[in-house]
Protein backbone atom coordinates (compact mmCIF):
# COMPACT_ATOMS: atom_id res chain seq x y z
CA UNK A 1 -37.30 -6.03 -41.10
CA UNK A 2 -35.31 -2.93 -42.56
CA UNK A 3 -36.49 -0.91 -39.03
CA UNK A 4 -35.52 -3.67 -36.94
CA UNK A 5 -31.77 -3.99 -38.55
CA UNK A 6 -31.83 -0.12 -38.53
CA UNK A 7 -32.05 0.03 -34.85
CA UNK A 8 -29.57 -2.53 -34.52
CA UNK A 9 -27.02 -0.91 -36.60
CA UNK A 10 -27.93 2.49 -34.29
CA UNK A 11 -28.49 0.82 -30.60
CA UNK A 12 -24.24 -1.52 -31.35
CA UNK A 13 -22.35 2.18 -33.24
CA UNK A 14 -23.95 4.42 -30.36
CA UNK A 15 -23.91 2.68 -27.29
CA UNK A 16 -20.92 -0.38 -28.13
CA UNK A 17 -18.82 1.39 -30.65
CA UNK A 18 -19.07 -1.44 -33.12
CA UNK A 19 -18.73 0.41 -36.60
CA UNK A 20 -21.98 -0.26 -39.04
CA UNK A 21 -19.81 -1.65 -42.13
CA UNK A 22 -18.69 -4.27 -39.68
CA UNK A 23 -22.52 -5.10 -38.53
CA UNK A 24 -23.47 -5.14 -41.64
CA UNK A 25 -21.10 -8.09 -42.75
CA UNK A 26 -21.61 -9.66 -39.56
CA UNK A 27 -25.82 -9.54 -40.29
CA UNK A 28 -25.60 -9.98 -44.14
CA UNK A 29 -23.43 -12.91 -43.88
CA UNK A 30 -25.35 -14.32 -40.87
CA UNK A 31 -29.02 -13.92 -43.23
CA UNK A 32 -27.10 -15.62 -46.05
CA UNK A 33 -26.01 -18.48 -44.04
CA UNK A 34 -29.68 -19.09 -42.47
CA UNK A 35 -31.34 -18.97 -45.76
CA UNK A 36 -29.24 -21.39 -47.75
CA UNK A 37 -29.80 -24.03 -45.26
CA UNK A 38 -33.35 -23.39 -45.10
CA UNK A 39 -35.83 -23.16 -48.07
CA UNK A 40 -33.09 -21.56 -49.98
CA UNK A 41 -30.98 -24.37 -49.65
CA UNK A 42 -28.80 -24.88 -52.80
CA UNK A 43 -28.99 -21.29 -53.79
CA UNK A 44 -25.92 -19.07 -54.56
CA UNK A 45 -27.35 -15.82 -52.70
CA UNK A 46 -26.18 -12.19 -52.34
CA UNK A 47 -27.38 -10.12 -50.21
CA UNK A 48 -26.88 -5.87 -49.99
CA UNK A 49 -28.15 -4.02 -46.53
CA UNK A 50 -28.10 -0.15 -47.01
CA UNK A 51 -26.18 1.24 -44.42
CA UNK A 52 -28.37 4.38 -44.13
CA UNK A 53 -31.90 2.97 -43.93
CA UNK A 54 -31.57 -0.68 -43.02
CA UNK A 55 -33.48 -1.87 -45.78
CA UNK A 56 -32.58 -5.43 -47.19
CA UNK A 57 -32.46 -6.76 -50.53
CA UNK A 58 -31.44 -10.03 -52.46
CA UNK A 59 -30.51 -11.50 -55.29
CA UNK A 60 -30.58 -15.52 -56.45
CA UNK A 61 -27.34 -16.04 -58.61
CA UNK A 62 -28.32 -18.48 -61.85
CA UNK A 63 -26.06 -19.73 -64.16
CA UNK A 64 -27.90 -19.09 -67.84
CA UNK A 65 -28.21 -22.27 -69.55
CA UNK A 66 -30.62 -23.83 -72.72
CA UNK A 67 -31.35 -26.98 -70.96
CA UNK A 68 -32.10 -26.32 -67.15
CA UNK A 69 -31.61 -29.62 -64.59
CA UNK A 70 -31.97 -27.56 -61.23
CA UNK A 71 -34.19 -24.58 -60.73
CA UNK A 72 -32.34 -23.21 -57.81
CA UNK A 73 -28.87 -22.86 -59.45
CA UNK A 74 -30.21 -22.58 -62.86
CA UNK A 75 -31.97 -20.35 -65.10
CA UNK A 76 -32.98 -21.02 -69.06
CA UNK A 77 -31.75 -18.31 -71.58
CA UNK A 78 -34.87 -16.99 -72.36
CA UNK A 79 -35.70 -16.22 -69.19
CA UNK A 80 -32.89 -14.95 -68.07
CA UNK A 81 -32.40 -12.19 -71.23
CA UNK A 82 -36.46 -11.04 -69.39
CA UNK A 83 -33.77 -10.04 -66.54
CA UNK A 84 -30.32 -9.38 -68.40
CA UNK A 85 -30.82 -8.18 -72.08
CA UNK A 86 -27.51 -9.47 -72.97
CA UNK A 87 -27.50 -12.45 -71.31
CA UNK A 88 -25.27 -15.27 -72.64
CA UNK A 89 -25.46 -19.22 -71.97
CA UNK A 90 -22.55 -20.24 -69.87
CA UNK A 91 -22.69 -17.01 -67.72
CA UNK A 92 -24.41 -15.67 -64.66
CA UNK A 93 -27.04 -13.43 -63.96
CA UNK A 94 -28.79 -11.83 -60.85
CA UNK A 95 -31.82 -12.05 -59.85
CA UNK A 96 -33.80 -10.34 -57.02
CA UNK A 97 -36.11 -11.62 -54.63
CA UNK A 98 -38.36 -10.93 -52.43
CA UNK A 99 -36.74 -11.13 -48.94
CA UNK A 100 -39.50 -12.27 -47.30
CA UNK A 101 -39.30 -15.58 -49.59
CA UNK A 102 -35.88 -16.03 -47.58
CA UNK A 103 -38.34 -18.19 -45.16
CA UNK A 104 -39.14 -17.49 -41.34
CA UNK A 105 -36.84 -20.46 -40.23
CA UNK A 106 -34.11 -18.37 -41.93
CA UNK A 107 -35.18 -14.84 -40.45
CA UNK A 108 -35.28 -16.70 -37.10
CA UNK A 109 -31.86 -18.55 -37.77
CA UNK A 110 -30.56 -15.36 -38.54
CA UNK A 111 -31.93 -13.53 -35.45
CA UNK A 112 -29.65 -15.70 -33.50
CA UNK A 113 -26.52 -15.82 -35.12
CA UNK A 114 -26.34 -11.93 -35.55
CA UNK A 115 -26.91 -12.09 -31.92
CA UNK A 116 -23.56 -14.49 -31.63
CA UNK A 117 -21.60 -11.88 -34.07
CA UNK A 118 -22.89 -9.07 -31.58
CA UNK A 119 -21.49 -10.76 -29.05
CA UNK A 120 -18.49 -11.98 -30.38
CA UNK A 121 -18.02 -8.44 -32.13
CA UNK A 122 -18.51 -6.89 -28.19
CA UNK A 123 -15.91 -9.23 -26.80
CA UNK A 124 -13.80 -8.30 -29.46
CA UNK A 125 -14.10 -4.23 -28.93
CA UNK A 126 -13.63 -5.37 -25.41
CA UNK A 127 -10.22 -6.46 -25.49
CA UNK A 128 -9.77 -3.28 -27.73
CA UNK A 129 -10.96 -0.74 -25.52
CA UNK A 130 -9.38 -2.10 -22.36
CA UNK A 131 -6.07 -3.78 -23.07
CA UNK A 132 -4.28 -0.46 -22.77
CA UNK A 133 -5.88 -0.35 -19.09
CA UNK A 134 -4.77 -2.93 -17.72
CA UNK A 135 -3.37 -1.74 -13.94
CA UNK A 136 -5.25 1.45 -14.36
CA UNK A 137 -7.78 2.01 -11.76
CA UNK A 138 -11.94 1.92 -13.11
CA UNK A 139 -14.98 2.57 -11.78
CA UNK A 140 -18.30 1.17 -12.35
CA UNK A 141 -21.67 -0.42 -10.66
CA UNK A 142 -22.26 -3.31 -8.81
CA UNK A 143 -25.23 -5.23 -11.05
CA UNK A 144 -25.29 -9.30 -9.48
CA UNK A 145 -23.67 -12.20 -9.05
CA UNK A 146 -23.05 -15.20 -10.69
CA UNK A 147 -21.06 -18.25 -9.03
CA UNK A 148 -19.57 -15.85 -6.76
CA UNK A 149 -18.45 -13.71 -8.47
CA UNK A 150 -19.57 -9.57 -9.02
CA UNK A 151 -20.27 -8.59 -11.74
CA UNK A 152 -19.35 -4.71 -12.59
CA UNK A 153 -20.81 -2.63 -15.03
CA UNK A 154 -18.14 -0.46 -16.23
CA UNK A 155 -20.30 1.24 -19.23
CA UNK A 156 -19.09 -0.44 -22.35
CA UNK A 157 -18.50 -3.60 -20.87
CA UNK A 158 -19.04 -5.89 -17.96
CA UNK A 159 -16.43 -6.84 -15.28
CA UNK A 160 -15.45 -9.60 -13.09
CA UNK A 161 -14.71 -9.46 -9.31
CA UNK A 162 -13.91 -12.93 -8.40
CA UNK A 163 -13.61 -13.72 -4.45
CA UNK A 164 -10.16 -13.63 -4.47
CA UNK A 165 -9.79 -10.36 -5.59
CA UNK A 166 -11.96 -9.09 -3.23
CA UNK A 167 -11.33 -7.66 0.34
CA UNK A 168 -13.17 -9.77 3.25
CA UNK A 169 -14.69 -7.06 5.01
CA UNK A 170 -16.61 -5.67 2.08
CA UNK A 171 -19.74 -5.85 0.23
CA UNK A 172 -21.69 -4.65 -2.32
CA UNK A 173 -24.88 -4.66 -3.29
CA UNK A 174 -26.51 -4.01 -6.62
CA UNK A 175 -26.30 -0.39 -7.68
CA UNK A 176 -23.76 1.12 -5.44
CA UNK A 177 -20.74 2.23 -7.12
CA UNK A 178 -17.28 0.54 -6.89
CA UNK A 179 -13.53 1.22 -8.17
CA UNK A 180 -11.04 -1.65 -8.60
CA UNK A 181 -8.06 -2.18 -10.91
CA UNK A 182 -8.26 -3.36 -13.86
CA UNK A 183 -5.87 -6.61 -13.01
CA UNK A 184 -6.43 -8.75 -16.50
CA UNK A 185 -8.10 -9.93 -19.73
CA UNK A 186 -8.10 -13.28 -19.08
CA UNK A 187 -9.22 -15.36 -22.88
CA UNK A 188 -11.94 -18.25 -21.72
CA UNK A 189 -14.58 -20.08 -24.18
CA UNK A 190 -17.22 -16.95 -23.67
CA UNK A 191 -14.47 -14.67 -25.00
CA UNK A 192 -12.06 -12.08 -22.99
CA UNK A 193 -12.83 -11.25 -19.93
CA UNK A 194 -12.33 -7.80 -17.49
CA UNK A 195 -10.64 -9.32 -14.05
CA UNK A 196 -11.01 -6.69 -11.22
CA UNK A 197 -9.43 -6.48 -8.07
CA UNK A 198 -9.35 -4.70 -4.99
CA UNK A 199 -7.35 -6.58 -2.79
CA UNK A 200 -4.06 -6.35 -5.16
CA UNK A 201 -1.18 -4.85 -3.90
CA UNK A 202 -1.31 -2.59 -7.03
CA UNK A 203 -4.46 -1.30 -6.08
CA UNK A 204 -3.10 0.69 -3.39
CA UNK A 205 0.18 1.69 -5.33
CA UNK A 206 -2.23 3.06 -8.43
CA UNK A 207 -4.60 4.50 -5.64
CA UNK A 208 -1.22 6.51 -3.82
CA UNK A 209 0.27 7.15 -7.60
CA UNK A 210 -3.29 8.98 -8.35
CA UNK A 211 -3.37 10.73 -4.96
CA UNK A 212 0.34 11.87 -4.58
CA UNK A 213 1.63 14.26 -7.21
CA UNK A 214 5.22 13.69 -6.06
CA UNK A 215 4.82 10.03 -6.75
CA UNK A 216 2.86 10.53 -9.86
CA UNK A 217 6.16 13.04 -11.18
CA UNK A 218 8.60 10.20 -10.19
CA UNK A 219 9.95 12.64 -7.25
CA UNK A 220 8.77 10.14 -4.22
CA UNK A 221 9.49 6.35 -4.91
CA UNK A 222 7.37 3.65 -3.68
CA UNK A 223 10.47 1.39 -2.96
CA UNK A 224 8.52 -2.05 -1.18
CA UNK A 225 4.73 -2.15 -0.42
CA UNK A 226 3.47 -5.13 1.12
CA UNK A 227 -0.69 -5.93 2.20
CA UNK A 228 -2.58 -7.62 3.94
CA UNK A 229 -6.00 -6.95 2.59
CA UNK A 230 -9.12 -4.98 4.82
CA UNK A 231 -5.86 -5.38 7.87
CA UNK A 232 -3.10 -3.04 6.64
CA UNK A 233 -0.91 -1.93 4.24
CA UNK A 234 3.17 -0.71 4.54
CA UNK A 235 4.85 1.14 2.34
CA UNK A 236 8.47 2.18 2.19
CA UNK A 237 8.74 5.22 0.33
CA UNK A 238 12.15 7.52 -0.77
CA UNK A 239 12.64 10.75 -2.48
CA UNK A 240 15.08 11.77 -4.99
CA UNK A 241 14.72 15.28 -4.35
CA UNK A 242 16.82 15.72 -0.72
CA UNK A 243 14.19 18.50 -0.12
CA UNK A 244 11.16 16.74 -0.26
CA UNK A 245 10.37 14.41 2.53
CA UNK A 246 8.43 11.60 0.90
CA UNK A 247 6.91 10.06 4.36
CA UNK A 248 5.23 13.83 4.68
CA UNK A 249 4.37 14.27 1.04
CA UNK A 250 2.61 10.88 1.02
CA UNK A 251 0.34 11.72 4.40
CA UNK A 252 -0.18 15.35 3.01
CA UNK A 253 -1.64 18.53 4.92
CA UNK A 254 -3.28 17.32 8.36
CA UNK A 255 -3.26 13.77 6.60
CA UNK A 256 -5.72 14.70 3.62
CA UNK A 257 -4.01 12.34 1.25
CA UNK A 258 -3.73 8.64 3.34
CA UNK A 259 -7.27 9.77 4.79
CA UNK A 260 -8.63 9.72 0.98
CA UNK A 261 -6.82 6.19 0.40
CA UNK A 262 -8.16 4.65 4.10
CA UNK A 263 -11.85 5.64 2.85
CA UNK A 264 -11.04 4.35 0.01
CA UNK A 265 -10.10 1.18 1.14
CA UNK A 266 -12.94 1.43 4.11
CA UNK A 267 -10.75 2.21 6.46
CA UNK A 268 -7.74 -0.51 6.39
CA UNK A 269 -4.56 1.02 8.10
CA UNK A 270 -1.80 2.17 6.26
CA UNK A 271 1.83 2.61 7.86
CA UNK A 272 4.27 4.86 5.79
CA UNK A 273 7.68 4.52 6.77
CA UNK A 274 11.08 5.85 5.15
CA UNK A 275 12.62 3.39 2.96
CA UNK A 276 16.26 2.16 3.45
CA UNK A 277 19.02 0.66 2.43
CA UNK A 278 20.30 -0.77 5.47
CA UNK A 279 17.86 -3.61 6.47
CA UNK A 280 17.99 -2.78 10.45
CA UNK A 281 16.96 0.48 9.89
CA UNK A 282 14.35 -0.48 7.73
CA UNK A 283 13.11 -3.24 10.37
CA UNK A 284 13.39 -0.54 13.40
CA UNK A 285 11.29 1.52 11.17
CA UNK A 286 8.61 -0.41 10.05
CA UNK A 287 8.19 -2.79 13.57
CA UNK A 288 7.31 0.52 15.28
CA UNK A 289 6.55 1.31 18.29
CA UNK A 290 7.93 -1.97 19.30
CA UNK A 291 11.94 -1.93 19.70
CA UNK A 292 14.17 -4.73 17.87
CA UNK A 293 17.08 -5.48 20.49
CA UNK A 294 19.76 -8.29 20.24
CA UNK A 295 19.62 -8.20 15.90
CA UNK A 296 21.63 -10.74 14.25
CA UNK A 297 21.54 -11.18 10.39
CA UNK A 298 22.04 -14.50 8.63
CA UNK A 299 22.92 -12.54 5.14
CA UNK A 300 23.18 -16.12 3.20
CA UNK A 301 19.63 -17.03 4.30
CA UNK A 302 17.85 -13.56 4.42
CA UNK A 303 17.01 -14.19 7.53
CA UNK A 304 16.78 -11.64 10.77
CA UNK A 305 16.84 -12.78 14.41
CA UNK A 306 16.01 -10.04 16.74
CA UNK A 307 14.05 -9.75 20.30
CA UNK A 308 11.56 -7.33 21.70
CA UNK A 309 10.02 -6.98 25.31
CA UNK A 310 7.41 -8.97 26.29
CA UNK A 311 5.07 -6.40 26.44
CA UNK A 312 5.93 -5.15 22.90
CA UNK A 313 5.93 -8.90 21.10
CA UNK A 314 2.05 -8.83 20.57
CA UNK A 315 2.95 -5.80 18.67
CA UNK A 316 5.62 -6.92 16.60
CA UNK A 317 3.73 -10.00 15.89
CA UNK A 318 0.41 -8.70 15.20
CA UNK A 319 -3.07 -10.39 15.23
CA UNK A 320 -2.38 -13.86 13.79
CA UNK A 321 1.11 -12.89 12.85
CA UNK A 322 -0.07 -10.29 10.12
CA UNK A 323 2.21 -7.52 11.11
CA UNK A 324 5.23 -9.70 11.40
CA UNK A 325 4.31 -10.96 7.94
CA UNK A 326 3.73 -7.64 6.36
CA UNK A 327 6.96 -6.89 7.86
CA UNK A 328 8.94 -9.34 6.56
CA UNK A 329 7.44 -9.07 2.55
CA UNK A 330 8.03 -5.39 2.97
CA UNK A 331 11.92 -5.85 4.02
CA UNK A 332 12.56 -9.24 1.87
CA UNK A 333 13.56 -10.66 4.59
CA UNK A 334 12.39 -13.43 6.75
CA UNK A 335 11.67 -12.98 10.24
CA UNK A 336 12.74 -14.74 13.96
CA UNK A 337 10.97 -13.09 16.75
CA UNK A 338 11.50 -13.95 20.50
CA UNK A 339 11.05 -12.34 23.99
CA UNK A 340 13.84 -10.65 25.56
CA UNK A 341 15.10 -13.04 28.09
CA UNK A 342 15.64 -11.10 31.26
CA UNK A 343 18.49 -12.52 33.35
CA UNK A 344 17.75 -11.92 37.15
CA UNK A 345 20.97 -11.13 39.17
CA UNK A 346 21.63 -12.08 42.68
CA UNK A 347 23.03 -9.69 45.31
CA UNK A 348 26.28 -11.09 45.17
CA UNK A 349 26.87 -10.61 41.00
CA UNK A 350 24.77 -7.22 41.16
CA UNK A 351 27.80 -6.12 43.90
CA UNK A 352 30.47 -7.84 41.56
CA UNK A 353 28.86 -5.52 38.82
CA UNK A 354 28.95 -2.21 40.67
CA UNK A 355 32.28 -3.11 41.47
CA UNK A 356 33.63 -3.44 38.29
CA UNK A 357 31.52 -0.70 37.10
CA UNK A 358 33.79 1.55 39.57
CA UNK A 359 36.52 0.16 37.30
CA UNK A 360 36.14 2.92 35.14
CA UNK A 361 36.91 5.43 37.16
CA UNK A 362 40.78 6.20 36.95
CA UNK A 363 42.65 5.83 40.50
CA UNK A 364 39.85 3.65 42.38
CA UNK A 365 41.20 0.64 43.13
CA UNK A 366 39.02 -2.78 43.10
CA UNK A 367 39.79 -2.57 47.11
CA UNK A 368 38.41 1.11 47.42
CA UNK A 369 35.72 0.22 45.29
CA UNK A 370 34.60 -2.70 47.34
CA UNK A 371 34.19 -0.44 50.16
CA UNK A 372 32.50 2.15 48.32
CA UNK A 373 29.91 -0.75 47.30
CA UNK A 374 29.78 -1.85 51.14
CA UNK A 375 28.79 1.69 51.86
CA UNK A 376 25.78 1.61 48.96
CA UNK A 377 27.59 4.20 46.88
CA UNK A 378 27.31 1.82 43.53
CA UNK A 379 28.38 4.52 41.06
CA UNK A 380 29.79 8.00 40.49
CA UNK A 381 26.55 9.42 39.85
CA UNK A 382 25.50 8.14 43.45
CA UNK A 383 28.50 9.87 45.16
CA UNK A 384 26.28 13.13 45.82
CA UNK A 385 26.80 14.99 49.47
CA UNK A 386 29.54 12.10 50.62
CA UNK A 387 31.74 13.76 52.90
CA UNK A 388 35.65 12.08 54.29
CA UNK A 389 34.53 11.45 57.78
CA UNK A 390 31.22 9.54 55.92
CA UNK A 391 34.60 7.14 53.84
CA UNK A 392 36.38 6.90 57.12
CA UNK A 393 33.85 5.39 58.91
CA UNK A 394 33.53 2.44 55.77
CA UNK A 395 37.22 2.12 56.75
CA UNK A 396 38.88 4.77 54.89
CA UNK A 397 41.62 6.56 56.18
CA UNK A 398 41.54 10.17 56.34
CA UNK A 399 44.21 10.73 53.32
CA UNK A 400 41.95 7.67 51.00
CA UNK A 401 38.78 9.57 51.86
CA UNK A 402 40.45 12.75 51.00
CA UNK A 403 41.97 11.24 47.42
CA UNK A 404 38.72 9.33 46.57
CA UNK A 405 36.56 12.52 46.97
CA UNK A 406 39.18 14.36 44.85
CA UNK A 407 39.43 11.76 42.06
CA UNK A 408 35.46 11.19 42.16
CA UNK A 409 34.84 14.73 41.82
CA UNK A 410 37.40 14.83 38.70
CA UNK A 411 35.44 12.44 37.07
CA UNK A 412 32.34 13.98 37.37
CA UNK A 413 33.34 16.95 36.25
CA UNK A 414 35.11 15.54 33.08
CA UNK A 415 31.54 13.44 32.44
CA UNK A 416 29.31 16.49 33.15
CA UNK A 417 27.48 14.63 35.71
CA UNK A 418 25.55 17.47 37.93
CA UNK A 419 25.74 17.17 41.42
């Protein structure tokens, strides 16, 4: 048995880090427990493993009396001085056994509770090892599943990636490598247990902290991220060194650095926008290349009402709203999206409107500017090659066309519109 406890003590400090004086309690405790309720039972026991060669030994401990009642707990005082010379009645001696008299039941017993203390003594170095990890990234192998969820081998211990921490679009099968964050240590009946996830937020933060030195030395700022797992991710970014420009620093050369992340996350897009203060800039930024037009902001309710073309509101909206919702967690704010309306003029208001458009030019009267309408001339930057006799035939006279080219041509010139 001393080989067999040898190799255990070598196989838990070499490949689980559990320390040998703290197997050794765990096993000697475990044999002393099995043995006094089996053959044993009744007997005071101590048992000694040596540390370097595994070997066992134990000792029965007898009170010494003159008139023994129970063998197992009890030891006459001529017998025990064959033992202890200077034994005395009333004290305690030690006597060794043979420990394969500890019975098989026992050895067996014991078998299975060391294996509980090896477990419980793994779960234990577990929490250790990893509860200074927590929202660090890890990397390990895919090994099965069980109730749906993956299990990961990280090396020293053995992860969870339940189905909601895991993106839709992938899959792995046993054997191919994986890295997720290291999201928890939940406590359950089995012991502590490694959550993983790769469809956290923080996932891609740790992944672009890892990747982007500037963010890594505190220089860029992820200000908002938001994510719609295997879809796409946004994140608003700052810098608080005015010469680094933290949009450029996060894409890198020729996009080196998001490339890395999108393999990493098998391709999901990844928008990186400026972050700022002002939340219509930050909505024109990250609802690109659609255009917000009409904004209004309800500031009590967080709340943004804005329009877009028609042919840019799939756009803003996304594929089952998922870009308006990414949208909105990035900015705070909640969202109200509508189609421009488009207000179709008839040719009565669209002449009203040049007309009063001509208002704007100084010394063209509402009466001059009716004509000049009449005649299809619906702005100054229309009035190109009209000559007096063209004015007098719209019912100028020959001094109004004169003026009116002279005061036209003044404007123009003031406006820098070419001819």
């Amino acid at each position: 048995m001393s080989s067999e406890i040898l190799s255990v003590l070598e196989y838990m400090e070499k490949e689980k880090g559990i320390g040998r004086e703290d197997m050794i309690g765990a096993i000697t405790n475990a044999i002393k427990g099995a043995a006094q309720r089996g053959v044993n039972a009744g007997q005071d026991l101590r048992i000694e493993i040596n540390p370097k060669t595994g070997n066992l030994q134990a000792w029965a401990l007898l009170d010494v009396v003159d008139s023994m009642s129970d063998p197992k707990t009890e030891i006459h005082i001529e017998k025990a001085r064959l033992f202890t010379p200077d034994a005395q009645i009333g004290g305690r001696i030690e006597k060794e056994i043979d420990p394969a008299y500890l019975g098989r039941i026992a050895a067996q017993t014991a078998r299975q509770t060391i294996m509980q203390r090896l477990r419980q003594f793994e779960k234990e170095r577990i929490y250790d090892d990893y509860k200074d990890m927590i929202g660090d990234i890890v990397s390990g192998v895919a090994r099965r599943r069980e109730r749906g969820d993956l299990i990961v081998d990280l090396g020293k211990a053995e992860a969870i990636l339940p189905p909601r921490e895991r993106v839709p679009s992938e899959d792995y099968s046993p054997g191919e490598r994986i890295r997720c964050l290291l999201l928890a240590i939940e406590h359950s009946n089995r012991g502590p247990e490694l959550i993983l996830s790769r469809a956290s937020v923080r996932f891609v933060r740790r992944l672009f902290e890892l990747e982007v030195t500037e963010i890594a030395d505190g220089t860029v700022v992820i200000e908002a991220i938001s994510r719609e797992p295997g879809y796409r991710t946004k994140i608003a970014v700052n810098s608080k060194d005015p010469r680094v420009d933290p949009v450029g620093a996060c894409v890198g050369a020729r996009g080196a650095r998001v490339k890395s992340i999108v393999r990493e996350l098998g391709g999901e897009k990844i928008d990186i926008i400026r972050h700022y203060s002002d939340p219509i800039k930050m909505l024109e930024e990250a609802i690109k290349p659609a255009v917000p037009r009409n904004i209004r902001i309800d500031e009590p309710g967080r709340r943004i009402y804005f329009e877009v073309l028609e042919e840019d509101l799939s756009i803003a909206i996304g594929r089952r709203g998922q870009n308006a919702r990414l949208t909105s967690r990035l900015l705070g704010w909640k969202l109200d999206i509508s189609k421009e309306k488009k207000v179709e003029m008839g040719f009565d208001a669209r002449v009203q409107a040049a007309v009063t458009g001509w208002h704007g030019v100084p010394g063209v009267s509402d009466e001059s500017a009716q004509k000049l309408v009449t005649l299809g001339i619906v702005n100054p930057e229309a009035f190109v090659g009209v000559e007096a006799e063209d004015l007098v035939g719209a019912g100028f006279t020959e001094n109004e066309a004169a003026e009116i080219i002279q005061v036209v041509e003044n404007y123009r010139s003031s406006h820098n519109i070419d001819a």
